[in-house]
Protein backbone atom coordinates (compact mmCIF):
# COMPACT_ATOMS: atom_id res chain seq x y z
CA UNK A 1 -6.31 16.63 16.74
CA UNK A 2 -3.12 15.23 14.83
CA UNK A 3 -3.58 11.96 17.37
CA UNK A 4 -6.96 11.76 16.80
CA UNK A 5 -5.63 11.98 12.87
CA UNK A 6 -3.30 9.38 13.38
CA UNK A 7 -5.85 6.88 15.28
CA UNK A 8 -8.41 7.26 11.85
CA UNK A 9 -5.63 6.94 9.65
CA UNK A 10 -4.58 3.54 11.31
CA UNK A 11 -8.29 2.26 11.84
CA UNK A 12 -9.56 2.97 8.59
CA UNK A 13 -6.52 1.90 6.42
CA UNK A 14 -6.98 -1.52 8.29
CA UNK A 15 -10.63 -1.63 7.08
CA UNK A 16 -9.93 -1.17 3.50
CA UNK A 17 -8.67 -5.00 2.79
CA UNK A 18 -11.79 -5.59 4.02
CA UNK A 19 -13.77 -3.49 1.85
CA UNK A 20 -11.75 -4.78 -0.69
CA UNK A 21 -12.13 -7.71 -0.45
CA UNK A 22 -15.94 -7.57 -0.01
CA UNK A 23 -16.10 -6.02 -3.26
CA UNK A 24 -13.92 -8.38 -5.11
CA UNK A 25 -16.24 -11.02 -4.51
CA UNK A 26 -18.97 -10.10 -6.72
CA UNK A 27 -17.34 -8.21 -9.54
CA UNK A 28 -13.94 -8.79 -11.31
CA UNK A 29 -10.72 -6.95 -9.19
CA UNK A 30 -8.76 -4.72 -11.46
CA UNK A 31 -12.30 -3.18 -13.02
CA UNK A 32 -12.85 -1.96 -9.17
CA UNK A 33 -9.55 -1.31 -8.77
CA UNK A 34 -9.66 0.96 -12.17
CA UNK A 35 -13.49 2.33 -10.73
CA UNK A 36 -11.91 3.12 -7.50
CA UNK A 37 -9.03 5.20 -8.55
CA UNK A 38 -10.80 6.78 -11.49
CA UNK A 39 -13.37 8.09 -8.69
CA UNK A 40 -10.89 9.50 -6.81
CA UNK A 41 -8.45 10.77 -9.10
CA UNK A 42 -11.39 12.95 -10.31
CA UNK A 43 -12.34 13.98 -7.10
CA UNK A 44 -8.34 14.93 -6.42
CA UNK A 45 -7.84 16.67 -9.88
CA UNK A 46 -11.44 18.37 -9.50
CA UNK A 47 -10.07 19.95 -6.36
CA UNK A 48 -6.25 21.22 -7.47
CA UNK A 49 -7.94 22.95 -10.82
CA UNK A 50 -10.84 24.92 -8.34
CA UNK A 51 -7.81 26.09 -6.33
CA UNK A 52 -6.56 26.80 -9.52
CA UNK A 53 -3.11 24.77 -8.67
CA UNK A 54 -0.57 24.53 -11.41
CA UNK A 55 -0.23 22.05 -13.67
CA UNK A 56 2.84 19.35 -14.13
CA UNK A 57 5.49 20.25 -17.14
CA UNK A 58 8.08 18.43 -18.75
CA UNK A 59 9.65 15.49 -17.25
CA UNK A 60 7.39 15.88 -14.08
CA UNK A 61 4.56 13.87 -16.72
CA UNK A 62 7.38 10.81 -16.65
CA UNK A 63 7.33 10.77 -12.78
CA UNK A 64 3.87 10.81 -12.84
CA UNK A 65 3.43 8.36 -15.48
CA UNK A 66 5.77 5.81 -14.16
CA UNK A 67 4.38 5.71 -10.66
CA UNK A 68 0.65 5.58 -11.90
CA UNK A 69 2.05 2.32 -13.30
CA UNK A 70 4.24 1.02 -10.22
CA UNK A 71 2.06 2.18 -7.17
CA UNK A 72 -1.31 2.37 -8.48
CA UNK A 73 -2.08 0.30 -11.85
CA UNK A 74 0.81 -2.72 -10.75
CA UNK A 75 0.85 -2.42 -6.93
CA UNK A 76 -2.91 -1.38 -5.53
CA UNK A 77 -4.61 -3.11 -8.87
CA UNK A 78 -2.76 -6.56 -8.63
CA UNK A 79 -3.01 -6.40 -4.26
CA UNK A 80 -6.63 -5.75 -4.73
CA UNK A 81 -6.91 -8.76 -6.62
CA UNK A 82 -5.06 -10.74 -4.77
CA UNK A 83 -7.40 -10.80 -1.87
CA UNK A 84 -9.78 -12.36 -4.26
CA UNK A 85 -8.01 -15.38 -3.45
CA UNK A 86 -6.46 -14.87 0.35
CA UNK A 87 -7.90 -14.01 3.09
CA UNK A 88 -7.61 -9.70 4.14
CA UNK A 89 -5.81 -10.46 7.14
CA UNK A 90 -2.98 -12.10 4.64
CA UNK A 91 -3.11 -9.63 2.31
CA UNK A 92 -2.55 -6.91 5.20
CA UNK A 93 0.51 -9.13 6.35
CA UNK A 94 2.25 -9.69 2.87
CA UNK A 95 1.07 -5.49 2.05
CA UNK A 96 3.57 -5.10 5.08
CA UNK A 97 7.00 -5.71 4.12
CA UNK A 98 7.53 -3.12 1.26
CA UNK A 99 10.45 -2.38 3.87
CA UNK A 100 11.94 -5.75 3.49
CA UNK A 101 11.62 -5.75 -0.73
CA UNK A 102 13.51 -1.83 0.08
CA UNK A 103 16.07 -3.51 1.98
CA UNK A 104 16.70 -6.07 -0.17
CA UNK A 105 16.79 -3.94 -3.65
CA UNK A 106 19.32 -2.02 -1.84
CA UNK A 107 21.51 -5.03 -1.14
CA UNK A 108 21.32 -6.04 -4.90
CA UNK A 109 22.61 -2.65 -5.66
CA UNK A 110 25.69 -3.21 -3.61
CA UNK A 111 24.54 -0.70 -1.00
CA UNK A 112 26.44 -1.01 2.26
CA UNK A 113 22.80 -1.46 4.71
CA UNK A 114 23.17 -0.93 8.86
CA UNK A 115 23.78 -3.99 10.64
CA UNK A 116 20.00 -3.24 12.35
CA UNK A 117 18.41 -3.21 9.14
CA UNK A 118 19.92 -6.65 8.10
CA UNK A 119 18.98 -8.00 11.65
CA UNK A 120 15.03 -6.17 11.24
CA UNK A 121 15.12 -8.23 7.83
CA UNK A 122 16.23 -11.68 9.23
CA UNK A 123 13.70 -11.19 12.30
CA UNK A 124 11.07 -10.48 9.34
CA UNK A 125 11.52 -12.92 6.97
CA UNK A 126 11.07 -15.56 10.72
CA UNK A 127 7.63 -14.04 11.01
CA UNK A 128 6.73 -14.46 7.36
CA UNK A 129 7.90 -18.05 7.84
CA UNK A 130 5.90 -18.78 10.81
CA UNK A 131 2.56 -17.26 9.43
CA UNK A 132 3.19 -19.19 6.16
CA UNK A 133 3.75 -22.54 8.38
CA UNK A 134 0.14 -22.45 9.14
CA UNK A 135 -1.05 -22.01 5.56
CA UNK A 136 1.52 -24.58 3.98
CA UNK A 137 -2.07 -26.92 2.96
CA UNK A 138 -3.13 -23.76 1.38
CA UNK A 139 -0.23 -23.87 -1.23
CA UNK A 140 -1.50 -27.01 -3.16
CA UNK A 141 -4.50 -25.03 -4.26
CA UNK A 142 -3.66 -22.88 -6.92
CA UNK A 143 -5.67 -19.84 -6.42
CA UNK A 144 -4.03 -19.61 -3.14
CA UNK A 145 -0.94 -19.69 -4.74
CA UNK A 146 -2.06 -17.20 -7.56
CA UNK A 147 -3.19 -14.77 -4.72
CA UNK A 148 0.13 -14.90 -2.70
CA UNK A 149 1.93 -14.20 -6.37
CA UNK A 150 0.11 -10.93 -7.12
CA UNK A 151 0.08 -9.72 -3.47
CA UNK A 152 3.70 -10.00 -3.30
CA UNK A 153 4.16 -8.40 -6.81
CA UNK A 154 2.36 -5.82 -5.50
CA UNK A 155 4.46 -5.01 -2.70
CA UNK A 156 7.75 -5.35 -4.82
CA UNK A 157 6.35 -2.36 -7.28
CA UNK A 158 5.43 -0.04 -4.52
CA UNK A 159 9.25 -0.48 -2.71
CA UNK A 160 10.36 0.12 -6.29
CA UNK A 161 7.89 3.04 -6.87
CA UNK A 162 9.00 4.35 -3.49
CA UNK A 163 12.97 3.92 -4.45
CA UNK A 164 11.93 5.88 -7.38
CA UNK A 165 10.60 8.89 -5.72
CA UNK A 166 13.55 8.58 -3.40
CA UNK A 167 15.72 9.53 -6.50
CA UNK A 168 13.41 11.42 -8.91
CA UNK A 169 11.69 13.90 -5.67
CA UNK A 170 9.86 16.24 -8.08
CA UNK A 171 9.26 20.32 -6.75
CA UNK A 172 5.71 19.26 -7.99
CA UNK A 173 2.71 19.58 -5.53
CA UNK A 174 2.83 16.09 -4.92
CA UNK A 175 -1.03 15.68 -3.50
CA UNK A 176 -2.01 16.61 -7.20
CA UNK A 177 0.31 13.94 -8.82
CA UNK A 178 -1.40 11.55 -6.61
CA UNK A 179 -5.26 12.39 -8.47
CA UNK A 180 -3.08 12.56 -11.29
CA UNK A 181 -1.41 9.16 -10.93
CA UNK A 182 -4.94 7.50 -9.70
CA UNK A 183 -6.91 9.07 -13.11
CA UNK A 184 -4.07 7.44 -15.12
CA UNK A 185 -3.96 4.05 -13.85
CA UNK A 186 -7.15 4.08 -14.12
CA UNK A 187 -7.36 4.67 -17.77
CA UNK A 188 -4.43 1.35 -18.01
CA UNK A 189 -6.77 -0.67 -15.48
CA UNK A 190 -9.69 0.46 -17.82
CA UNK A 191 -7.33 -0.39 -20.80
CA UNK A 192 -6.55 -4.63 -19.74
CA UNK A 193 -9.81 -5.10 -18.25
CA UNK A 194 -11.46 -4.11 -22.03
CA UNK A 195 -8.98 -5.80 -24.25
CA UNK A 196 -8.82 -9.24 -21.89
CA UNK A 197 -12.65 -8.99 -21.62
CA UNK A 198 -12.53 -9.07 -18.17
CA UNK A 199 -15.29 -6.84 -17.04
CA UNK A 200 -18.74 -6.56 -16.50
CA UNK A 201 -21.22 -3.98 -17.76
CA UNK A 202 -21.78 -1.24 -14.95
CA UNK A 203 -25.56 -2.23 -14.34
CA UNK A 204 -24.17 -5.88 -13.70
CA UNK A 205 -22.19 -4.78 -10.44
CA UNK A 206 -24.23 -5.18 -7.49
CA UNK A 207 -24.79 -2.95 -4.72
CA UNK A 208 -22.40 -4.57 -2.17
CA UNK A 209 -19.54 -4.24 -4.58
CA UNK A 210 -20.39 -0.12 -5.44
CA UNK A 211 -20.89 0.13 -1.71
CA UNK A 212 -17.22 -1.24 -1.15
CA UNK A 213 -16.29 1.17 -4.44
CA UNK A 214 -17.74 4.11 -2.43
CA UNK A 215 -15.93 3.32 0.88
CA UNK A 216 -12.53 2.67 -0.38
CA UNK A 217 -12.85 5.92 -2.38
CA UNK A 218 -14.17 8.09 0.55
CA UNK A 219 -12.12 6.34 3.76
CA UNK A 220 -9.43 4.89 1.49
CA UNK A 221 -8.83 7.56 -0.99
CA UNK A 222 -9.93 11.06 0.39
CA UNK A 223 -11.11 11.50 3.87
CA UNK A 224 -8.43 9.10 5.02
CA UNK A 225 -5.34 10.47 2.91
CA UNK A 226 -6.17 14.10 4.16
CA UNK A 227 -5.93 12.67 7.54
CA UNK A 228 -2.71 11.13 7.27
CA UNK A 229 -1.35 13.96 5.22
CA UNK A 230 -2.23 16.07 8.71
CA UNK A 231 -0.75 13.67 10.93
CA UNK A 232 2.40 13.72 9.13
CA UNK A 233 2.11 17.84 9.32
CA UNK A 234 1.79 17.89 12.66
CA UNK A 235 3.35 14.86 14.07
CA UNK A 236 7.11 13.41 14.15
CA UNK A 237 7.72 11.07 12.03
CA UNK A 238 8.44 8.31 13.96
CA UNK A 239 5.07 8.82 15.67
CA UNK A 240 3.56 9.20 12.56
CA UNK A 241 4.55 5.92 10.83
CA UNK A 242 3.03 4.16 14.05
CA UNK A 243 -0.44 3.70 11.10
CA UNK A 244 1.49 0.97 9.38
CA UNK A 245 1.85 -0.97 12.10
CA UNK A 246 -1.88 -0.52 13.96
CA UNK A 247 -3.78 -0.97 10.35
CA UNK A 248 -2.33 -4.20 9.66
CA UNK A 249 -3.43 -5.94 13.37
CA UNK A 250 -6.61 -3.87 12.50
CA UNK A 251 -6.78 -6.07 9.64
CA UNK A 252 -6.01 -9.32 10.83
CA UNK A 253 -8.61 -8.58 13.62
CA UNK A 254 -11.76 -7.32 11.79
CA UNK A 255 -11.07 -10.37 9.14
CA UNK A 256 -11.56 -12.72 11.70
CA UNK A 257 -14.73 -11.32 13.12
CA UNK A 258 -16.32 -10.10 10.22
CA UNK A 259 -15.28 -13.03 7.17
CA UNK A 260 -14.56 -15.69 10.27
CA UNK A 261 -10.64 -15.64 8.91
CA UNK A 262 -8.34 -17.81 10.25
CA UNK A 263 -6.45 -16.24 13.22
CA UNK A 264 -4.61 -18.80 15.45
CA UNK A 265 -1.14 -18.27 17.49
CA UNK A 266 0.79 -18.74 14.80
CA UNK A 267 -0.65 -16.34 12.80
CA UNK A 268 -0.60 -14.19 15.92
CA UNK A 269 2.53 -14.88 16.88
CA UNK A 270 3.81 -14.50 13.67
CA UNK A 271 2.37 -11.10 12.69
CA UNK A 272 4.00 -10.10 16.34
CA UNK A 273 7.71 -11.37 14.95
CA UNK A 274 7.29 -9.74 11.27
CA UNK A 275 5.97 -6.53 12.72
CA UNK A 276 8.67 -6.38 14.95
CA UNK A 277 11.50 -7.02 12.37
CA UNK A 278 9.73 -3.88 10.42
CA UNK A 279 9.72 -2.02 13.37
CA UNK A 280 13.68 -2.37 13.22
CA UNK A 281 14.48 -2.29 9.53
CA UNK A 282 12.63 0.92 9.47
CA UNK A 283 14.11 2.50 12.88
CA UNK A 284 17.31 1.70 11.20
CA UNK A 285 16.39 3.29 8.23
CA UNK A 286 15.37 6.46 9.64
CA UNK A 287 18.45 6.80 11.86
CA UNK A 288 20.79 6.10 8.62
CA UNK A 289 18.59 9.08 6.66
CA UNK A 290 19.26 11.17 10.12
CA UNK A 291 22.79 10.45 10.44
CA UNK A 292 23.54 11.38 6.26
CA UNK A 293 21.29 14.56 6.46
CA UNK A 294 23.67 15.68 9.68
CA UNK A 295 26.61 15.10 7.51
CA UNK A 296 24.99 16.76 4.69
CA UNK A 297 24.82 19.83 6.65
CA UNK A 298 28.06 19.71 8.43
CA UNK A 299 30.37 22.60 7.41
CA UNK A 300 33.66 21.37 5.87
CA UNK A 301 36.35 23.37 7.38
């Protein structure tokens, strides 16, 4: 069961770029974005109060508030409008390397990094490169250009959300701060799209685009998060991270077939390099965690 967890996880994470972007293309991004999350944040919270879970207090609310903003109403708002303008495969790519912005933060703060994760970053950065290469015409147009911008924005506030975490880990149950942070960024998404007048009326979305809403809540947002919170109960955790890899090729793949994206060798080849590079930064990453929690524990004589 926890592999069969880990295989839906992988598959259906892939397919949500698609869904995404499906939807985008009829109806303006952040109001799904905001419909999306508001959906399921209500469908999280409405589950925590019937098991009568308790609520957040004191500065738990400023966890909460400030990663409603950086992973959901910043990074999943501005990454769902991105691919708008890119194609889902690309999106999936760039979605990626939150790794490499980690890395790279942690270099700025004068962190000493593992010579591995410094190598998984240079082999990275050579894949990024190489996919790029093949969309270098695609720069002089400038929603291209606008789409790479807010998909890698996007990334940058979820490896800053996830620092954040690192050092603020709250004792609070932190499946209900995630319905929590999706109702609230919702309300901000709500927020800009009203005051920039930059959504439609609700009887002017079309059917494709509330279908796409009602995937990406169900098999982004609930079916496949309980999934992946049972993999990760049940599985180790460098078996368990395997989803990130699998849902971006799943990505890339299903783009091509179903929106006839572009998927040559150098895309392919340079997917293989970058997934490879994040493949080491984050081996490297887990075996520094490893090595500190044995010294944590070891008893000073």
């Amino acid at each position: 069961m926890p592999i069969i967890a880990l295989c839906w996880v992988s598959f259906f994470w892939g397919t949500t770029w698609l869904a995404s972007k499906e939807g985008v293309k009829h109806m303006p991004a952040l109001q799904l974005a905001a419909i999306r999350q508001f959906i399921a944040g209500i469908l999280y919270i409405s589950f925590f109060l019937f098991k009568k879970a308790p609520w957040p207090k004191g500065k738990q609310w400023k966890t909460i508030l400030i990663l409603s903003i950086l992973n959901f109403a910043l990074s999943n708002g501005l990454s769902t409008w991105g691919v708008k303008y890119i194609s889902s495969g690309l999106g999936a790519i760039i979605g990626a390397i939150v790794p490499l912005w980690i890395v790279i933060i942690s270099l700025f703060r004068g962190e000493r990094l593992a010579r591995l994760a410094i190598l998984g970053l240079i082999v990275s950065f050579g894949g990024v490169c190489v996919i790029f290469y093949d969309h270098l015409h695609d720069f002089l147009e400038p929603d291209f250009r606008f789409g790479i911008i807010l998909s890698l924005i996007a990334t940058l506030t979820w490896a800053f959300g996830t620092l954040y975490i690192k050092k603020k880990a709250a004792s609070f149950n932190p499946y209900f701060s995630l319905g929590l942070q999706m109702f609230i960024s919702s309300i901000f998404l709500f927020a800009y799209t009203g005051a920039t007048g930059t959504s439609i009326s609700l009887d002017s979305i079309p059917a494709i685009s509330w279908g796409a809403i009602a995937y990406l809540v169900i098999f982004g947002s609930v079916l496949t998060f309980i999934a992946f919170i049972y993999a990760l109960q049940h599985l180790p955790a460098e078996i368990s991270s395997i989803y990130s890899y699998i849902n971006l090729i799943i990505a890339v793949i299903l783009g091509a077939i179903i929106f006839g994206e572009s998927l040559n060798a150098a895309i392919a080849i340079g997917a293989t390099v970058t997934l490879t590079g994040l493949y080491i930064v984050n081996y490297s990453m887990r075996k520094t965690r490893k090595q500190s929690s044995i010294l944590t524990k070891k008893p000073v004589n």
